[in-house]
C-alpha atoms as a PDB file:
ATOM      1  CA  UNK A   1     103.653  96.677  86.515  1.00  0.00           C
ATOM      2  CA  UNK A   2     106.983  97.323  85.508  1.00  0.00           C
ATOM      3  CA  UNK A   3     110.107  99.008  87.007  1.00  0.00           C
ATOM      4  CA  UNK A   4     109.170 102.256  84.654  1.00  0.00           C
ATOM      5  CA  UNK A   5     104.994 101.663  85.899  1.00  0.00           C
ATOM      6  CA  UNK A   6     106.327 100.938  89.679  1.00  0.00           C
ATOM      7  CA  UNK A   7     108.610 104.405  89.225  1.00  0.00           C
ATOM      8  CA  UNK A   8     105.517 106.567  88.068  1.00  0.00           C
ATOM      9  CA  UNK A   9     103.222 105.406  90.772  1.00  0.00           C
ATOM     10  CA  UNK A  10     105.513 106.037  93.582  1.00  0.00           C
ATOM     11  CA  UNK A  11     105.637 109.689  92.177  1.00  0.00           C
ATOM     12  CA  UNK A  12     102.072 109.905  91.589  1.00  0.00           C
ATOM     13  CA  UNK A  13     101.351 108.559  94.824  1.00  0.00           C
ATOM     14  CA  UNK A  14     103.920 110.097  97.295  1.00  0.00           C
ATOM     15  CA  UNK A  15     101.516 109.098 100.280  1.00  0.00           C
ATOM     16  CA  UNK A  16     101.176 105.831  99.578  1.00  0.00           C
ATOM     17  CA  UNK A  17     104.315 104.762  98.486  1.00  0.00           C
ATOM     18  CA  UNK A  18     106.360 106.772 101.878  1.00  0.00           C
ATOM     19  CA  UNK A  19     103.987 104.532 103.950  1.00  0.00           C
ATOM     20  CA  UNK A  20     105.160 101.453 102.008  1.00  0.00           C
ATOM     21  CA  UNK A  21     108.622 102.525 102.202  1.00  0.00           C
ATOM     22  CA  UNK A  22     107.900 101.961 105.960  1.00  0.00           C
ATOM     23  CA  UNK A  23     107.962  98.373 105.532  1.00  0.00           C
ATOM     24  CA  UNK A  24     111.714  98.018 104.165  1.00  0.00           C
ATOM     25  CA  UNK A  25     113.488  95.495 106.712  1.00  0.00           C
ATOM     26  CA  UNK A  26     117.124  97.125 107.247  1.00  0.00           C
ATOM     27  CA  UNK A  27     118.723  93.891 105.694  1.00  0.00           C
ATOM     28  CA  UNK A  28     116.581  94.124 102.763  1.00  0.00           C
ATOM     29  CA  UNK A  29     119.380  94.849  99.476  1.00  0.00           C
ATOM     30  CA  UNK A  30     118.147  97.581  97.100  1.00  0.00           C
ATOM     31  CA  UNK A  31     117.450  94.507  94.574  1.00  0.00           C
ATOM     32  CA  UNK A  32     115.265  92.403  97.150  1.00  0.00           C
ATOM     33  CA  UNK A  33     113.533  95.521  98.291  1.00  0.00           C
ATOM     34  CA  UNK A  34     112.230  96.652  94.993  1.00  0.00           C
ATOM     35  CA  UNK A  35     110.863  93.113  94.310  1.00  0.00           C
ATOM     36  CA  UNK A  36     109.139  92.904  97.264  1.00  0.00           C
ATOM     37  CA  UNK A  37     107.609  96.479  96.963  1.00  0.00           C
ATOM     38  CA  UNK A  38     106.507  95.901  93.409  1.00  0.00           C
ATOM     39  CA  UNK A  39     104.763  92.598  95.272  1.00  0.00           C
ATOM     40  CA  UNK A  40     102.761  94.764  97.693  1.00  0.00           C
ATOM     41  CA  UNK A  41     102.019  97.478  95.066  1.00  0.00           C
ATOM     42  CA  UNK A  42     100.544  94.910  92.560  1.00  0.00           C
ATOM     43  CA  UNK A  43      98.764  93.845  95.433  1.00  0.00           C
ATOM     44  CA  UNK A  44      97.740  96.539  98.160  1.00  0.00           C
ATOM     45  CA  UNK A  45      94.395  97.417  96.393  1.00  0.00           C
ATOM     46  CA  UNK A  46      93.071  93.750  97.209  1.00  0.00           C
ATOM     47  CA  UNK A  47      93.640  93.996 101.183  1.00  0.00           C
ATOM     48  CA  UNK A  48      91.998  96.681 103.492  1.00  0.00           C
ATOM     49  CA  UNK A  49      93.445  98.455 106.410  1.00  0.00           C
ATOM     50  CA  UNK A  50      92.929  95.117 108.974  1.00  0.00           C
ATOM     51  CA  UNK A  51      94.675  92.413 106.251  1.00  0.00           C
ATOM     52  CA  UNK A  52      97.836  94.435 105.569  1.00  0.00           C
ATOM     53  CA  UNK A  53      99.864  92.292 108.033  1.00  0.00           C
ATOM     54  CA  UNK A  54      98.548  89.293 105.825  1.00  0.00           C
ATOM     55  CA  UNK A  55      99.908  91.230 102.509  1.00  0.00           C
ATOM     56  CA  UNK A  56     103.502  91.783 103.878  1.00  0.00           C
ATOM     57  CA  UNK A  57     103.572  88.341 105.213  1.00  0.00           C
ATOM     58  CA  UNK A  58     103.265  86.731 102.029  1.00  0.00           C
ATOM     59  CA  UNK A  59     105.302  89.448 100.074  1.00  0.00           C
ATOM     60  CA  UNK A  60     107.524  88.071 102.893  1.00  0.00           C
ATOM     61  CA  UNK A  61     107.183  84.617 101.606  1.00  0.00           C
ATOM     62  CA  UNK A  62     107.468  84.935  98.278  1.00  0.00           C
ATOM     63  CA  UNK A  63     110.619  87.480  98.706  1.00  0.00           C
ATOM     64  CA  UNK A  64     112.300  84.418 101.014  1.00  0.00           C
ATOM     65  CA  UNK A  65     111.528  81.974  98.099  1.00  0.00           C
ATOM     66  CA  UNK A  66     112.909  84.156  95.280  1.00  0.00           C
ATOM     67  CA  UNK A  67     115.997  85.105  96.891  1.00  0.00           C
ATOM     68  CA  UNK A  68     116.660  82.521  99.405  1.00  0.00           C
ATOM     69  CA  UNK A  69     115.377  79.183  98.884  1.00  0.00           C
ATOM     70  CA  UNK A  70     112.826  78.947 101.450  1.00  0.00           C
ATOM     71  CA  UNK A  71     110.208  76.231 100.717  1.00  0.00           C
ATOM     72  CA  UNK A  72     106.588  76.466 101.657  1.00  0.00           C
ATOM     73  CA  UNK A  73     103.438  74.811 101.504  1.00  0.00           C
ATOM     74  CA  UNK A  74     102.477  74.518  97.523  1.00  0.00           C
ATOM     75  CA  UNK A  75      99.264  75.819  98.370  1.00  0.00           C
ATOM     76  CA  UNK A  76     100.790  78.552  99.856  1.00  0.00           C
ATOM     77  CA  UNK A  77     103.355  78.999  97.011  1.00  0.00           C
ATOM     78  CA  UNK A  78     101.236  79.142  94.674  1.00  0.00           C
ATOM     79  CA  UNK A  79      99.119  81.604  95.733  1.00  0.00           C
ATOM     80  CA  UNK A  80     102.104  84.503  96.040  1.00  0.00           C
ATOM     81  CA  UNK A  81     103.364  83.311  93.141  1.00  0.00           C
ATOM     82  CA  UNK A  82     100.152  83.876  91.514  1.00  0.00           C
ATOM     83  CA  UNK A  83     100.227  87.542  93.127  1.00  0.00           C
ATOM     84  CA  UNK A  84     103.621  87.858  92.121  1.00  0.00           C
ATOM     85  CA  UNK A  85     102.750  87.065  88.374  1.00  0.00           C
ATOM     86  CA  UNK A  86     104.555  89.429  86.154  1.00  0.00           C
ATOM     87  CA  UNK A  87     107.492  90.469  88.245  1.00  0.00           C
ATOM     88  CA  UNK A  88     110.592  90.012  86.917  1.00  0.00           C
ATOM     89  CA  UNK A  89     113.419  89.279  89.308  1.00  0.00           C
ATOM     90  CA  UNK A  90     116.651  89.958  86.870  1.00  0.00           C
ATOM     91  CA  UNK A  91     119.450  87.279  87.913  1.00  0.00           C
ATOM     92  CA  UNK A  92     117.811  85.297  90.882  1.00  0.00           C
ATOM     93  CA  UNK A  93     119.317  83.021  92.430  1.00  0.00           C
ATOM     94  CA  UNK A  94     118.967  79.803  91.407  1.00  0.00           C
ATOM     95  CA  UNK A  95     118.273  76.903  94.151  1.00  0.00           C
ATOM     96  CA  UNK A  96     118.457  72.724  94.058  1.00  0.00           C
ATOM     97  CA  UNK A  97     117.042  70.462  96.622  1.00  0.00           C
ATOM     98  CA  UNK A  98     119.113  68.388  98.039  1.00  0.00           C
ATOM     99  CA  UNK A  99     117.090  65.796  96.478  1.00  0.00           C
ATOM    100  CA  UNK A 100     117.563  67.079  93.116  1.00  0.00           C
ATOM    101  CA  UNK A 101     121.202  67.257  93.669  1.00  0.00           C
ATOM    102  CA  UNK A 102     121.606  63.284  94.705  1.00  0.00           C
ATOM    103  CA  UNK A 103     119.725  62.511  91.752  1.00  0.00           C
ATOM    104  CA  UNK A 104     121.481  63.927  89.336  1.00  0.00           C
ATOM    105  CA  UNK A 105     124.830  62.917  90.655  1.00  0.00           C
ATOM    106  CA  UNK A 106     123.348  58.873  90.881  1.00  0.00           C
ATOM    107  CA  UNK A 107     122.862  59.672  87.081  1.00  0.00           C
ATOM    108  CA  UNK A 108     126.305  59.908  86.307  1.00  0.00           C
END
């Protein structure tokens, strides 16, 4: 779904998409917020009513990964990344490990 397909089902689906608004944290930026609402819309069809806390919790995770660095379980990771395939995130940050940072300072 792109930002054009995401666009033309919020309009189509005015219902729907003002009940997702409802989810928008106030500290969410325009940017992170549109990620993370093309996350649940890609995803909403695959959780009923009672597992919607479950969808926003792991928009939530894969939102904190994207745009702050948070690490996870890989299981875990892998899964919202795998619901998150096709999203395009234009200039994300970009985050080392601390690890990854000693190493490549040992290999100068």
């Amino acid at each position: 779904m792109s930002a054009l397909d995401v666009k033309d089902f919020i309009q189509q689906n005015r219902a729907l998409a003002e009940q997702i608004e409802t989810f928008r944290g106030y500290w969410e930026s325009d940017k992170h917020w549109e990620a993370r609402r093309e996350f649940i819309l890609r995803n909403i069809n695959d959780f009923e009513f009672p597992q919607l806390d479950q969808l926003l919790s792991m928009s939530m995770v894969w939102a904190n990964n994207v745009f702050l660095g948070c690490r996870y379980s890989a299981e875990l990771l892998d899964k919202v990344k795998e619901m998150a395939e096709g999203i395009v995130v234009e200039d994300a940050p970009v985050f080392k490990t601390r690890d990854e940072i000693v190493k490549k300072q040992q290999g100068r």
